[in-house]
Protein backbone atom coordinates (compact mmCIF):
# COMPACT_ATOMS: atom_id res chain seq x y z
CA UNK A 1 0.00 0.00 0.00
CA UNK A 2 3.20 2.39 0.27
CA UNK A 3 2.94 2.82 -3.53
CA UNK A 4 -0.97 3.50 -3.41
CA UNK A 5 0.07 6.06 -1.01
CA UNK A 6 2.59 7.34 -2.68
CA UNK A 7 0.24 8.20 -5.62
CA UNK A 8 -2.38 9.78 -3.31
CA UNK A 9 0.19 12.28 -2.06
CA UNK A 10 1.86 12.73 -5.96
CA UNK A 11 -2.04 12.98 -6.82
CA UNK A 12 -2.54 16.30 -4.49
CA UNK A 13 0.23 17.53 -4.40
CA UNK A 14 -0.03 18.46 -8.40
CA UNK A 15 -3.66 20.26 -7.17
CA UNK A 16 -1.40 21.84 -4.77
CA UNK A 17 1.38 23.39 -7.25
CA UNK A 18 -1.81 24.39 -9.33
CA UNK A 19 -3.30 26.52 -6.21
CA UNK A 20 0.12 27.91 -5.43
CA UNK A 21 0.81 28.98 -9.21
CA UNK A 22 -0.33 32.65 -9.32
CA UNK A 23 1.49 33.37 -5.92
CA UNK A 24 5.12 32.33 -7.70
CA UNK A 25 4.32 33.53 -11.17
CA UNK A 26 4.00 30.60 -12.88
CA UNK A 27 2.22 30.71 -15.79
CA UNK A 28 0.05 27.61 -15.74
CA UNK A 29 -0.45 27.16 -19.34
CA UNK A 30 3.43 27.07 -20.00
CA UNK A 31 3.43 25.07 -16.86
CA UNK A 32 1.16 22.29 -18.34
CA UNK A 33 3.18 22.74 -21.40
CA UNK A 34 7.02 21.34 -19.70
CA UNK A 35 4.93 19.07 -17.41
CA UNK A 36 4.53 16.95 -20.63
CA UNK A 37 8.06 17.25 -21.81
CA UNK A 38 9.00 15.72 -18.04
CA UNK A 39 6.22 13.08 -18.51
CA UNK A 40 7.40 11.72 -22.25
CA UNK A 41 10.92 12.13 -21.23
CA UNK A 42 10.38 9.81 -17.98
CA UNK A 43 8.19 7.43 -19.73
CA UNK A 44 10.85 6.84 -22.16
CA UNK A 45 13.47 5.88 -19.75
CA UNK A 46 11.32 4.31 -16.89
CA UNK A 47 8.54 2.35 -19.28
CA UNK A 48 10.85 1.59 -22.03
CA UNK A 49 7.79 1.46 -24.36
CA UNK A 50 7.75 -0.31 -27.14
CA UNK A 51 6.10 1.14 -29.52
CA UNK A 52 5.09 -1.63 -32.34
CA UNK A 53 1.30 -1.52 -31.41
CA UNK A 54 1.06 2.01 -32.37
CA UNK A 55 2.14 0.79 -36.05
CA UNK A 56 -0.39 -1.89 -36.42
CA UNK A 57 -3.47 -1.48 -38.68
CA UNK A 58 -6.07 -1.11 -36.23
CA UNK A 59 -4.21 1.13 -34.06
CA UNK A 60 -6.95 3.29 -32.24
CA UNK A 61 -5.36 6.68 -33.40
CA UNK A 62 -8.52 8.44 -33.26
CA UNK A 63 -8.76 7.77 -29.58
CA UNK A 64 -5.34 8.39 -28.84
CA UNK A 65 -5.51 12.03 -30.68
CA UNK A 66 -8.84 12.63 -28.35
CA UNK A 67 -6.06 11.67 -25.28
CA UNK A 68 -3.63 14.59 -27.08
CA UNK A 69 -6.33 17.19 -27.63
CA UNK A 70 -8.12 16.66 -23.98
CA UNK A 71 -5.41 15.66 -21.58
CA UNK A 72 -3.96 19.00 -21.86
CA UNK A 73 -7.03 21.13 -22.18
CA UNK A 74 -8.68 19.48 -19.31
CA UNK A 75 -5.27 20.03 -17.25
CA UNK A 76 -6.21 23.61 -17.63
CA UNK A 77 -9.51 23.52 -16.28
CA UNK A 78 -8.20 21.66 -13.47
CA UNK A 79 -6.04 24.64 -12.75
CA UNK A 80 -8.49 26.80 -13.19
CA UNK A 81 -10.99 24.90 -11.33
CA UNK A 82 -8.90 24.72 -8.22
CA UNK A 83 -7.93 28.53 -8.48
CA UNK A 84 -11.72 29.28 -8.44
CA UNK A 85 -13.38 26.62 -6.55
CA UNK A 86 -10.47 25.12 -4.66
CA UNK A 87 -8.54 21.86 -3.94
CA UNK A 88 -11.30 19.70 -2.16
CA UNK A 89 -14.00 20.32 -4.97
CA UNK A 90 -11.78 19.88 -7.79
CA UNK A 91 -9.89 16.53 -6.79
CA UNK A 92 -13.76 15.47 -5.87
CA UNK A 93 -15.10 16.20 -9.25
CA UNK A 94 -11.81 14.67 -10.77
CA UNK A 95 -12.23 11.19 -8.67
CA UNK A 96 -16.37 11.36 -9.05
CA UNK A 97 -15.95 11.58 -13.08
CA UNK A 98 -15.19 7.68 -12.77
CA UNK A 99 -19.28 8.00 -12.92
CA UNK A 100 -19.18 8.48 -16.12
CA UNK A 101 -16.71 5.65 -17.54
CA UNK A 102 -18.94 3.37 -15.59
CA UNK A 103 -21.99 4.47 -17.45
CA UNK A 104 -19.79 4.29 -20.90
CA UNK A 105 -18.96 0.15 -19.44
CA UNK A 106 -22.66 -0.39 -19.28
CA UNK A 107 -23.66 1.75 -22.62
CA UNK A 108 -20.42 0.66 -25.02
CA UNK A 109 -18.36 -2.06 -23.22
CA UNK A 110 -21.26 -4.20 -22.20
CA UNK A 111 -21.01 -4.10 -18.42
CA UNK A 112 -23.97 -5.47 -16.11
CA UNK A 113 -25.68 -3.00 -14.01
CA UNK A 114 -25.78 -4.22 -10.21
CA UNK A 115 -27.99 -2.62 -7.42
CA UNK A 116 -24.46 -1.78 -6.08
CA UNK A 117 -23.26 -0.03 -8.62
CA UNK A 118 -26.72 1.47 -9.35
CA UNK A 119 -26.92 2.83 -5.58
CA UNK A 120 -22.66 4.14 -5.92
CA UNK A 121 -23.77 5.47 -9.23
CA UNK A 122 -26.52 7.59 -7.69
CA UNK A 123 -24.98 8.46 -4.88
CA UNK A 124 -22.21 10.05 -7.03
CA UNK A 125 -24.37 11.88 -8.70
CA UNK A 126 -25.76 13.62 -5.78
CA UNK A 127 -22.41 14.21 -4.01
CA UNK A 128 -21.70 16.01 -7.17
CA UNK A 129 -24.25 18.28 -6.79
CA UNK A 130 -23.47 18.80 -3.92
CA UNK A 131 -19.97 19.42 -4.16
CA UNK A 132 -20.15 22.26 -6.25
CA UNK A 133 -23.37 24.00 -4.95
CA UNK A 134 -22.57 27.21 -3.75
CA UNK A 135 -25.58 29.98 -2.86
CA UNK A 136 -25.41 33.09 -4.42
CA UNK A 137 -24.50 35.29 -1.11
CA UNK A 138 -21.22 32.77 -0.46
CA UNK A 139 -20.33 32.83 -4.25
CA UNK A 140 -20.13 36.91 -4.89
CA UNK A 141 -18.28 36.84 -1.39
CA UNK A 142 -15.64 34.71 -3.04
CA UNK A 143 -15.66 36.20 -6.33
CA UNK A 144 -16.06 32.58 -7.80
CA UNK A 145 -19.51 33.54 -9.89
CA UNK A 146 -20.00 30.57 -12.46
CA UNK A 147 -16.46 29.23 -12.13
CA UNK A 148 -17.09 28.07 -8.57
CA UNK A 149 -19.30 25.26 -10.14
CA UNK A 150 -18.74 25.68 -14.05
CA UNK A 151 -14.85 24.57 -13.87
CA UNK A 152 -15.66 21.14 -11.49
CA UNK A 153 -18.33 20.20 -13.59
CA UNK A 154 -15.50 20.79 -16.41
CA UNK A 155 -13.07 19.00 -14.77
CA UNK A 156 -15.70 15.92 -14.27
CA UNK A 157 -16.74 15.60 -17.71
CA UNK A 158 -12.90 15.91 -19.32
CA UNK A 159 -11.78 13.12 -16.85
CA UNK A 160 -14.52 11.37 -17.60
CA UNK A 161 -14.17 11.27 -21.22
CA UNK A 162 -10.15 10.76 -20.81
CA UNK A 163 -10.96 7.60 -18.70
CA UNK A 164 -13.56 6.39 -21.45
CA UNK A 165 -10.93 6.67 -24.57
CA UNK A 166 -8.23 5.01 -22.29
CA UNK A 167 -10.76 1.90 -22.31
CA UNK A 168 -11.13 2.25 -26.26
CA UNK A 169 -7.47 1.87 -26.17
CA UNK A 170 -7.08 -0.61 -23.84
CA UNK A 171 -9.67 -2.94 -25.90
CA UNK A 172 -7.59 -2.17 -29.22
CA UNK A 173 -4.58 -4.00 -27.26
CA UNK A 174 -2.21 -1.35 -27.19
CA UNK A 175 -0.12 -1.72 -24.03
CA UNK A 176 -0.17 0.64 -21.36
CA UNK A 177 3.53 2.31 -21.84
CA UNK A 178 3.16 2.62 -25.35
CA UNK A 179 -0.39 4.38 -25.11
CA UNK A 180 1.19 6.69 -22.55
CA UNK A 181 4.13 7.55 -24.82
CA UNK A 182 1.79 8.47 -27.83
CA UNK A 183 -0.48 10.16 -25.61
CA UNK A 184 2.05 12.38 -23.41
CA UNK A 185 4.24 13.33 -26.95
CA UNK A 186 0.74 14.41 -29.03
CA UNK A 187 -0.49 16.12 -25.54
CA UNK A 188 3.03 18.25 -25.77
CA UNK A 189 2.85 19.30 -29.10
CA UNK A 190 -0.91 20.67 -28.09
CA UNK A 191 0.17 22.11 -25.22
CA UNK A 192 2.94 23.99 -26.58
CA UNK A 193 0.96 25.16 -29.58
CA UNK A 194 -1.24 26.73 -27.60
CA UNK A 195 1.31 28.68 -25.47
CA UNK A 196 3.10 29.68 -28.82
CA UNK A 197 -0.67 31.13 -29.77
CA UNK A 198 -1.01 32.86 -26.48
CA UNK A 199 2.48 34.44 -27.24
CA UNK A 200 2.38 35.25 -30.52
CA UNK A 201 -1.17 37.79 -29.24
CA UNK A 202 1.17 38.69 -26.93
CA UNK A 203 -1.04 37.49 -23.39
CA UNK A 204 2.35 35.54 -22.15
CA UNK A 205 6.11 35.23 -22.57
CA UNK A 206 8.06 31.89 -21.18
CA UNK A 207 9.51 32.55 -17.54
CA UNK A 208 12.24 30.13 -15.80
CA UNK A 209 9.46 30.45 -13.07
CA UNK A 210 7.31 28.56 -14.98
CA UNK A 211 9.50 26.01 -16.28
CA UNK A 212 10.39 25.28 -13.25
CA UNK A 213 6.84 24.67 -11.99
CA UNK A 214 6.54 22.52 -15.39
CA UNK A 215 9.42 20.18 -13.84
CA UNK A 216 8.38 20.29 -10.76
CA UNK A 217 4.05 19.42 -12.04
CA UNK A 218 5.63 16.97 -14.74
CA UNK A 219 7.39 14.85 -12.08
CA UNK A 220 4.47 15.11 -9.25
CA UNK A 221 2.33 13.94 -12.75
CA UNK A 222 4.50 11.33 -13.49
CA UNK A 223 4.83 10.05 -10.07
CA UNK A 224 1.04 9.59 -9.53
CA UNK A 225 0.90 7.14 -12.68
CA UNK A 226 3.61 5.26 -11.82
CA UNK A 227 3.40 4.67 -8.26
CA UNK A 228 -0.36 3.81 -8.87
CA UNK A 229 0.80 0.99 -11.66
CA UNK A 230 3.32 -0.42 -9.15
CA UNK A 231 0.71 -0.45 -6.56
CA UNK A 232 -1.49 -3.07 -8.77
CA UNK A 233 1.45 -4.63 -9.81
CA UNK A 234 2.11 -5.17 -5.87
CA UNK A 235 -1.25 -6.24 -5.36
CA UNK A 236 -2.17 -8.26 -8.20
CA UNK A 237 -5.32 -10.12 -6.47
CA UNK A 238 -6.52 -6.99 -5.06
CA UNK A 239 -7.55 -4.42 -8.04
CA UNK A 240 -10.50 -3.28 -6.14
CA UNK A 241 -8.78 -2.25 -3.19
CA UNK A 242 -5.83 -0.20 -4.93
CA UNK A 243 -8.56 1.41 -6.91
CA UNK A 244 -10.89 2.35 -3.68
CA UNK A 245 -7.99 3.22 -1.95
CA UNK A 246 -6.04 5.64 -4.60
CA UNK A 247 -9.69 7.32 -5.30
CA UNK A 248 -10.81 7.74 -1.58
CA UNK A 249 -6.98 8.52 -0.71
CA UNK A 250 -7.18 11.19 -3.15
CA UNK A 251 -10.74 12.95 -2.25
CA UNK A 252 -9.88 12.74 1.42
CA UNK A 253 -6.56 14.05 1.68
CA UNK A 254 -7.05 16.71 -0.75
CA UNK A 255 -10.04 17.99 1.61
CA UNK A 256 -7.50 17.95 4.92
CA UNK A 257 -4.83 19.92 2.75
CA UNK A 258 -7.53 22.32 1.23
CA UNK A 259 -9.21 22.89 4.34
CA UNK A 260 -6.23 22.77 7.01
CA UNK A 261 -3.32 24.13 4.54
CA UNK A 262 -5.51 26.22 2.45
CA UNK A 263 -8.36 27.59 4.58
CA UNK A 264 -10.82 26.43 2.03
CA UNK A 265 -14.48 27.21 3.56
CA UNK A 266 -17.43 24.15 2.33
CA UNK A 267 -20.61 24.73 3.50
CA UNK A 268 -22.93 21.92 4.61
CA UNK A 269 -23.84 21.44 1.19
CA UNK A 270 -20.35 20.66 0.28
CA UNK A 271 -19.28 18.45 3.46
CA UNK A 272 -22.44 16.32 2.59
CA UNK A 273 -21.23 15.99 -0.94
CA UNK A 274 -17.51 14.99 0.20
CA UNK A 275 -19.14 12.20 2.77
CA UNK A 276 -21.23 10.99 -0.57
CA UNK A 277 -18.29 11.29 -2.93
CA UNK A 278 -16.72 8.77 -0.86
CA UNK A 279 -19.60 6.33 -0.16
CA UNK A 280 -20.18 6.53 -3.70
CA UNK A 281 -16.55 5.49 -4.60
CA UNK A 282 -16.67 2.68 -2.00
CA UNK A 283 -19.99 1.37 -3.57
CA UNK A 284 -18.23 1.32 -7.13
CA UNK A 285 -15.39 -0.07 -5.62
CA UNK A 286 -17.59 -3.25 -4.41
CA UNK A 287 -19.55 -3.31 -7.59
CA UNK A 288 -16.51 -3.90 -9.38
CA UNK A 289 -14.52 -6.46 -6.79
């Protein structure tokens, strides 16, 4: 469980560097940008991918280019959604937006629908709702407006489509290090094409500061995927558990460092939504032991 643990903290601690971004002037877009030059580089020489699959006829490309064009765009709404709505909401919405790739299993991948996974399901549902309610009165006071709840909800559907084209990919047979490789190098080349947009109108120039927060993101990034594979490779005979345990790792230690480190205010609305986020994932979790 060291390794599930280790992904947890990897896991918040990249919601972390995104919160702390504006106070050391790093540019998250350009930010986003290195973290996937640190993420191909270290698959590269900790994987050691081979890449045949990606060569084969029925290669799912299509998927994979979805992976390019979302995993960096939705990386920016997570930084944006943890700048307005904060770190316990946003790693909530993140874990919760397994929802949706279990609605894709029973819709595309021919999954059976349980009363278990029906009841985690619903349950999730509601504690998303809940997470990102916020009353008028409390949202003007925090000058969040619509990106106190527009940004989660953001956040929830990009992971949630991310996690439903990583199944298409898995189910073409392309192994795991080579779909990472193809899907960290296309995310860079989005990633820095829109920074080289945003600088060519002038809205940003490159900093040291934020290639140094791209390192730093890129290796917290890279850490979280890798310590969480070594974890089910450690625990072969126990997929449900690492999977309950990274998710409700993730939700509740992100809402101690948001509320403790961060002062982060939820309102009853919110705490009821966190308690139901992580029913919900321990209902899934069963559902799919």
């Amino acid at each position: 469980m060291v390794f599930v643990l280790l992904s947890v903290i990897c896991s918040v601690l990249v919601s972390v560097l995104l919160k702390l971004a504006r106070r050391y002037r790093i540019d998250v877009g350009q930010a986003v940008a290195w973290n996937y030059a640190v993420t191909s580089v270290l698959t590269a020489l900790v994987l050691h991918p081979s890449l045949a699959a990606l060569q084969a006829p029925a290669a799912p490309w299509p998927a994979m280019i979805g992976l390019g064009l979302l995993l960096p765009t939705i990386f920016l709404a997570l930084g944006a959604s943890v700048r307005h709505a904060g770190i316990v909401r946003s790693d909530a919405a993140q874990r919760l937006s397994l929802l949706l790739s279990l609605l894709a299993a029973f819709a595309l991948f021919g999954e059976t629908l349980t009363a278990t996974k029906g009841a985690g399901i619903a349950l999730g549902l509601l504690a998303l709702l809940a997470m990102v309610w916020r009353r008028e009165e409390a949202a003007g006071t925090a000058g969040e407006g619509a990106a106190g709840w527009l940004y989660p909800l953001l956040v929830f559907a990009g992971f949630g489509t991310i996690d439903i084209l990583f199944k298409r990919v898995a189910a073409a047979g392309v192994p795991l290090g080579a779909s990472l490789q193809a899907m960290f190098a296309l995310s860079l080349l989005v990633a820095f094409a829109l920074q080289l947009v945003r600088r060519m109108q002038g809205r940003t120039r490159f900093t040291l500061s934020s290639l140094a927060g791209g390192i730093v993101l890129g290796l917290f990034n890279f850490g979280n995927i890798l310590f969480y594979l070594r974890g089910h490779q450690a625990l072969p005979q126990h997929p449900a558990l690492v999977f309950a345990s990274m998710n409700l790792g993730v939700v509740a230690v992100g809402a101690l460092v948001g509320t403790l480190g961060f002062g982060e205010r939820l309102s009853r609305f919110n705490l009821a939504g966190l308690l139901l986020a992580l029913l919900a994932i321990g209902l899934l979790t069963l559902g799919r032991a």
